[in-house]
N, C-alpha and C. Protein backbone atom coordinates (compact mmCIF):
# COMPACT_ATOMS: atom_id res chain seq x y z
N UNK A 1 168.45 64.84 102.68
CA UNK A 1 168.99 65.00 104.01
C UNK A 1 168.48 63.84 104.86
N UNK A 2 169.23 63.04 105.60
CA UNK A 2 169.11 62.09 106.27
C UNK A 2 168.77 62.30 107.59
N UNK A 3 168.46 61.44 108.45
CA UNK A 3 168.58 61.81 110.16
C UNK A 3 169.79 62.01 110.83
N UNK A 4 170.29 61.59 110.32
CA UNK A 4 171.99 61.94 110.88
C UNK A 4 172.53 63.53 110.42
N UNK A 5 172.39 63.96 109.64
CA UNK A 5 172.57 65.03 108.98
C UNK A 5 171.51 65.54 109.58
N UNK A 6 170.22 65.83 109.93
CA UNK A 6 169.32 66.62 110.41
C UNK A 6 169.39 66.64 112.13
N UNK A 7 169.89 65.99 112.65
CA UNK A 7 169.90 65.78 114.11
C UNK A 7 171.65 66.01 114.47
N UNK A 8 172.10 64.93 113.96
CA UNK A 8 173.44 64.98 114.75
C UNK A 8 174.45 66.26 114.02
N UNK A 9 174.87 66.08 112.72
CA UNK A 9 175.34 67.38 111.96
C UNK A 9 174.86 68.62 112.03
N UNK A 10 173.75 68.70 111.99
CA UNK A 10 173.11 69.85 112.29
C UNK A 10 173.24 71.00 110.66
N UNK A 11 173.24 70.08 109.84
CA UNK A 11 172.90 70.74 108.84
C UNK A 11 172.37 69.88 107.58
N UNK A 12 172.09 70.49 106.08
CA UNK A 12 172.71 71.70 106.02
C UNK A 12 171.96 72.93 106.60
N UNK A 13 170.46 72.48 107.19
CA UNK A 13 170.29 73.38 107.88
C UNK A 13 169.85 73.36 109.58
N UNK A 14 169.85 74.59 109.95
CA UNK A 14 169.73 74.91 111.35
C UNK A 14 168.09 74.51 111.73
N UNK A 15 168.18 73.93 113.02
CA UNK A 15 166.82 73.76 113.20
C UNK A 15 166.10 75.21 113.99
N UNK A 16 166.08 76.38 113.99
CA UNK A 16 165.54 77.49 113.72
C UNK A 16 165.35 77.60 111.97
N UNK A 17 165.78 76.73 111.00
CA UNK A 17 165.52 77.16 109.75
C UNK A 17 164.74 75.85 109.48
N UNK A 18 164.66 74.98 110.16
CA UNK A 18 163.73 73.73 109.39
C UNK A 18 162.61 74.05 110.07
N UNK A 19 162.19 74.54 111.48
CA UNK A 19 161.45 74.88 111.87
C UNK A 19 160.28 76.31 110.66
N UNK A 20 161.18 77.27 110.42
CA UNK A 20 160.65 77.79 109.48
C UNK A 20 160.23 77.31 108.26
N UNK A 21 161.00 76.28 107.99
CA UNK A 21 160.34 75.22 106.38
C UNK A 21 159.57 75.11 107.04
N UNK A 22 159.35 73.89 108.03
CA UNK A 22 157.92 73.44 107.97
C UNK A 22 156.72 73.96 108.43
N UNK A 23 156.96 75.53 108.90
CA UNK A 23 156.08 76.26 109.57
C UNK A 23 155.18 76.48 107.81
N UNK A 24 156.06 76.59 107.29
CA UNK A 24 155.55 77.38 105.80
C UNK A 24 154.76 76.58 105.07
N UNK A 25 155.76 75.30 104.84
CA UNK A 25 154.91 74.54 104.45
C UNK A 25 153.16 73.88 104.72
N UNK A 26 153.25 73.62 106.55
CA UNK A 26 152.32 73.96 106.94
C UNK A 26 151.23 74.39 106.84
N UNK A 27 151.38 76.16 107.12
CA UNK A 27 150.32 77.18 106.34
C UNK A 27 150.30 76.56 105.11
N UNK A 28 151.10 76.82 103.77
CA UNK A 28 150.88 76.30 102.58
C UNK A 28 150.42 75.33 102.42
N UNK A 29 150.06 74.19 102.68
CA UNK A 29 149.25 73.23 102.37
C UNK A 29 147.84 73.30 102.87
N UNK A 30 147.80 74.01 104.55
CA UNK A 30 146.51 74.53 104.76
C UNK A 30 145.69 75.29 103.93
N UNK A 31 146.16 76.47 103.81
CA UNK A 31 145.49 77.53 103.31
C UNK A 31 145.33 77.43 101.65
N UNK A 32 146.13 76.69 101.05
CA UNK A 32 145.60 76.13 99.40
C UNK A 32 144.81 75.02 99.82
N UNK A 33 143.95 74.66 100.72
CA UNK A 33 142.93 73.33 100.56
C UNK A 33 141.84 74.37 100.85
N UNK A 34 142.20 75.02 102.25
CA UNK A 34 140.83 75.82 103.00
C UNK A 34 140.22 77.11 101.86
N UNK A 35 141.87 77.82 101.40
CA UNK A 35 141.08 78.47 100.23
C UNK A 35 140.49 78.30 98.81
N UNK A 36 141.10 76.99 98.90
CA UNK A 36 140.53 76.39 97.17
C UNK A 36 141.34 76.77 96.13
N UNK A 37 142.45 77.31 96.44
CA UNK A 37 143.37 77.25 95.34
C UNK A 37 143.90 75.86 94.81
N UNK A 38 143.63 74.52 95.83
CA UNK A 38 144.04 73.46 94.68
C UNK A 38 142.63 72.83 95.01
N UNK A 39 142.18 71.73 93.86
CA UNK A 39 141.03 71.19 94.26
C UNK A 39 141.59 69.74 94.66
N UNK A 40 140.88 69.68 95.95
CA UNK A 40 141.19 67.99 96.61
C UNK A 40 140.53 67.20 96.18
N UNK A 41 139.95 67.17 95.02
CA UNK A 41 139.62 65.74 94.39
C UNK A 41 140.64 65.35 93.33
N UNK A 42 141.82 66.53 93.22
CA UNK A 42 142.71 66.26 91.98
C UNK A 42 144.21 66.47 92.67
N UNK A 43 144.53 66.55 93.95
CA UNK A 43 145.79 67.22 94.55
C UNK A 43 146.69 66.36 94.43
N UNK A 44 147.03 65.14 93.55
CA UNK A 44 148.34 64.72 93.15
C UNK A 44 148.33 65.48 91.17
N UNK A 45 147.64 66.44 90.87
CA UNK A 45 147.35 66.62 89.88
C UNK A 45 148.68 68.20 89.68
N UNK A 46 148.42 68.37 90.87
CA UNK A 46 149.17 69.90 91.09
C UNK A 46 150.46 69.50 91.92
N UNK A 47 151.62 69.70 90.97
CA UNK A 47 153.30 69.36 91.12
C UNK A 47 153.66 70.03 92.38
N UNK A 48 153.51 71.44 92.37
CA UNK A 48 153.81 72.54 93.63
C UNK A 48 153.03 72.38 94.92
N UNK A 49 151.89 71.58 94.80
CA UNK A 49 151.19 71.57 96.60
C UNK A 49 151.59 70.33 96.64
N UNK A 50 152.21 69.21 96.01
CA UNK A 50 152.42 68.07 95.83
C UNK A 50 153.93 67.60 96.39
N UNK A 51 154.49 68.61 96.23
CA UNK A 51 155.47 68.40 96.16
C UNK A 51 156.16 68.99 98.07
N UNK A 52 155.43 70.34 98.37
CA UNK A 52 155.17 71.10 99.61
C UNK A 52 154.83 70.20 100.38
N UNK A 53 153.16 69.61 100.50
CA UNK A 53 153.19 68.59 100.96
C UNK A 53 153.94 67.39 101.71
N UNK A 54 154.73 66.63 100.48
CA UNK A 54 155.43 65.45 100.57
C UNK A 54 156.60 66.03 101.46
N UNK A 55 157.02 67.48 101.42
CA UNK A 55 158.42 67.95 102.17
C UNK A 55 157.44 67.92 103.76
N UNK A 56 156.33 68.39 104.05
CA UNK A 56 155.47 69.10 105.11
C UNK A 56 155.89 67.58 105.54
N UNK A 57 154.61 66.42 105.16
CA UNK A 57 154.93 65.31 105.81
C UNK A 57 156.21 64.74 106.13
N UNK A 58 157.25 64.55 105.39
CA UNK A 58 158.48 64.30 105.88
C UNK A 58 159.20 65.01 107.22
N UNK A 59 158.80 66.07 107.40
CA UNK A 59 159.24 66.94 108.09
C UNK A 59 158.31 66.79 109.47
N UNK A 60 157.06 66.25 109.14
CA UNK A 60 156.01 66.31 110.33
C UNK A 60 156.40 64.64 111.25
N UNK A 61 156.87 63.66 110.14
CA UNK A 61 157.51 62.62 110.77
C UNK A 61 158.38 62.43 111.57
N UNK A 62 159.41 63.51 110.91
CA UNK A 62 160.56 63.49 111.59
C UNK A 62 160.05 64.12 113.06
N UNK A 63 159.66 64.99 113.22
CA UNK A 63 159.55 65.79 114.90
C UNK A 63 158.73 64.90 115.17
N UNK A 64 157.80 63.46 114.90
CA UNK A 64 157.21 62.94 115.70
C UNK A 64 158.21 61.89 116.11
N UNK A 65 158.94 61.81 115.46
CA UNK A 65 160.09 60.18 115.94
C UNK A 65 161.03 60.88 116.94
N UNK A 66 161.80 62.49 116.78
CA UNK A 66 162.66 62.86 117.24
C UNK A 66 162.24 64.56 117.12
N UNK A 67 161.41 65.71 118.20
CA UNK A 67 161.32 66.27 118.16
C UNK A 67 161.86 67.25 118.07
N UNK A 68 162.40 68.43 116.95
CA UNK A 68 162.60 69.48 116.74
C UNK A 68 162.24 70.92 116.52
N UNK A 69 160.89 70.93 117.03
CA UNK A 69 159.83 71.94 116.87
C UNK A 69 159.55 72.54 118.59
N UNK A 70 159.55 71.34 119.24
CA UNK A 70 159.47 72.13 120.88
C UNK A 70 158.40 72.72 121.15
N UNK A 71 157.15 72.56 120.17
CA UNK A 71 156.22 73.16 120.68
C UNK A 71 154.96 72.17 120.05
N UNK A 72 154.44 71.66 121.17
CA UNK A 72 153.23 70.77 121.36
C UNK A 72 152.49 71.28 120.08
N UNK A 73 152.28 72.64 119.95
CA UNK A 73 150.63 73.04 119.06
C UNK A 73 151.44 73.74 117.89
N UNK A 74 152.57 73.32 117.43
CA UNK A 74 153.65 73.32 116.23
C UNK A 74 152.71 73.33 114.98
N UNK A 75 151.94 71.68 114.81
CA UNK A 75 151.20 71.17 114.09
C UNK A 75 150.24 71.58 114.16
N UNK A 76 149.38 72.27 114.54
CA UNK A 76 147.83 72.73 114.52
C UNK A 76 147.66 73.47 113.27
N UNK A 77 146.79 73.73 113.07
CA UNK A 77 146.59 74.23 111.57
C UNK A 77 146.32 75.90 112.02
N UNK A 78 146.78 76.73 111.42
CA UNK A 78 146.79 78.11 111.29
C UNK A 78 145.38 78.60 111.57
């Protein structure tokens, strides 16, 4: 999905639903570091936080270039 497709098209999804991706993702990358379900001396080792991640950051870029989250403390950690 491109910026044009995420901003101007408005799909394929709704930003009440990307907002929920990246809310998830979010938590999920938090809470597998803080609880130790992946170990951060090996976290390109693990495909699934790796992969969450790489969507989290993409997603955390985008609302910093062109905001879609609307809420300042969006990004704070859980």
């Amino acid at each position: 999905m491109d910026e044009e497709e995420m901003y101007e098209k408005g799909g394929p999804f709704t930003v009440s639903q990307l907002c929920a991706i990246a809310k998830f993702c979010n938590h999920f990358c938090f809470r597998s570091v803080w609880n130790g379900y992946v170990n951060t001396q090996q976290l390109s080792n693990c495909a699934l936080f790796s992969s969450v991640y790489q969507l989290c950051m993409l997603l955390y870029n985008r609302d910093c270039r062109r905001s879609f989250t609307k809420d300042a403390k969006f990004w704070l950690a859980p």
